[in-house]
Protein backbone atom coordinates (compact mmCIF):
# COMPACT_ATOMS: atom_id res chain seq x y z
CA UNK A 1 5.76 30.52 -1.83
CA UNK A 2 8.35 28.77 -4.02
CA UNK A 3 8.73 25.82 -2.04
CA UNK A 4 4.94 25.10 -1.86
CA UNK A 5 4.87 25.18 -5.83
CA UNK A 6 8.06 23.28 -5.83
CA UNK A 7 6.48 20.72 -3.53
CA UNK A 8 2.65 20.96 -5.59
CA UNK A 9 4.94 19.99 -8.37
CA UNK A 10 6.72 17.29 -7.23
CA UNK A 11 3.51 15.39 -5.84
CA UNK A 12 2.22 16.05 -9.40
CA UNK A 13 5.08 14.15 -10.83
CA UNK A 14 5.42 11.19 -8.22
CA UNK A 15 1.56 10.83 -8.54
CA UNK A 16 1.86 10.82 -12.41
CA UNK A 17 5.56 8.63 -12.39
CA UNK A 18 3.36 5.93 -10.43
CA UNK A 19 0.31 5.83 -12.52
CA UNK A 20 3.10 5.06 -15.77
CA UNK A 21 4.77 2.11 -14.03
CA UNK A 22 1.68 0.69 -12.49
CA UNK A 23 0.13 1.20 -15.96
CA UNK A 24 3.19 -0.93 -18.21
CA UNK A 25 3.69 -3.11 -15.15
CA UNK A 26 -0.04 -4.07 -15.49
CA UNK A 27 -0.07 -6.83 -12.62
CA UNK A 28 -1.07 -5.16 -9.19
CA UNK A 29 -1.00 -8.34 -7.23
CA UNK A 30 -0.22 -8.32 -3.71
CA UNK A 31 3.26 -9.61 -2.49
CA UNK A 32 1.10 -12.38 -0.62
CA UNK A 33 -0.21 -13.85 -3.51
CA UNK A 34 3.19 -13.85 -5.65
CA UNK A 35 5.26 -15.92 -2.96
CA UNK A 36 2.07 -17.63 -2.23
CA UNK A 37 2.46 -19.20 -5.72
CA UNK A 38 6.23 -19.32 -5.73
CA UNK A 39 6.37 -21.67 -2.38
CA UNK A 40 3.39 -24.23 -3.58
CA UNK A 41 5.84 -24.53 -7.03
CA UNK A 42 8.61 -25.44 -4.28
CA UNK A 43 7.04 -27.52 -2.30
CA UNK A 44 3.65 -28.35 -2.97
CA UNK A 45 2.88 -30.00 -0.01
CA UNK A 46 4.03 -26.96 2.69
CA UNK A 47 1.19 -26.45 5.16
CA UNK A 48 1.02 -23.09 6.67
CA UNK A 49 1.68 -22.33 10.31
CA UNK A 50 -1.11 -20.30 10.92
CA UNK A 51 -4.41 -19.40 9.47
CA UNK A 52 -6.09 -16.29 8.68
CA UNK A 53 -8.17 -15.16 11.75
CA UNK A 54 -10.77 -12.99 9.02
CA UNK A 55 -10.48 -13.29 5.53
CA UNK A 56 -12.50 -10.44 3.65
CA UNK A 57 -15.60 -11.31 1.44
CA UNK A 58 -14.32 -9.82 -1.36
CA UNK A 59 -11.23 -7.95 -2.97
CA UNK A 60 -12.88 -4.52 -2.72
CA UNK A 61 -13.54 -5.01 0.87
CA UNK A 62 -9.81 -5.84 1.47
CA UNK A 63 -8.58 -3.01 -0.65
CA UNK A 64 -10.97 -0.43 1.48
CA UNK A 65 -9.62 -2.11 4.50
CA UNK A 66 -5.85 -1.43 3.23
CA UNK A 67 -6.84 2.27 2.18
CA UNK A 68 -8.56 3.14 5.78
CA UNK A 69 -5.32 0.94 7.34
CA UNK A 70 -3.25 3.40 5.22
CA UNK A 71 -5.08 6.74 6.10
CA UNK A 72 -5.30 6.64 9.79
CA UNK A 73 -1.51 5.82 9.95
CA UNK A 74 -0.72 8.65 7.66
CA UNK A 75 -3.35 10.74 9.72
CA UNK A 76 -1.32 9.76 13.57
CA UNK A 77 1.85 10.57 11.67
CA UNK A 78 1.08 14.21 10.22
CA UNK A 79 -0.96 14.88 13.71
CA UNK A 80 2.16 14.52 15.70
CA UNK A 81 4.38 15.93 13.10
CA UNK A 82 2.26 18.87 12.91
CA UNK A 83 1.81 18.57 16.78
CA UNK A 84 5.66 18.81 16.87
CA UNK A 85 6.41 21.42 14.57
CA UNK A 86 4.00 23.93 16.33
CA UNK A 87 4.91 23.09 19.69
């Protein structure tokens, strides 16, 4: 029982730790967009190998699209963790 509160506690804390950086951080750009910037200040003529096969409509659409990307690979993992542990 005290190692479930232990762990309730510590996913308390991460979940709270992250919401204070991301919070005085303030800028929640992708990674993309960031070196997307820094290689057009390098060379601003660089053309791209390859082009996006589907770019979403909008930022919300890519962000759900990133969440349900996110969910289904934590969902496989736990399923064959769990799948492990009882086996």
């Amino acid at each position: 029982m005290r190692k479930h509160i232990f762990l309730i506690v510590l996913a308390i804390f991460i979940v709270m730790f992250s919401l204070y950086v991301g919070a005085q951080k303030g800028d929640l750009a992708g990674a993309d967009e960031k070196m997307e910037e820094v290689i057009k200040e390098i060379s601003p003529d660089y053309k791209p190998f390859f082009n996006s096969i589907f770019e979403p409509p909008s930022g919300e659409v890519e962000s759900f699209l990133f969440a349900l990307q996110a969910s289904t690979g934590a969902f496989i993992i736990g399923y064959f963790l769990g799948k492990g542990k009882n086996a």
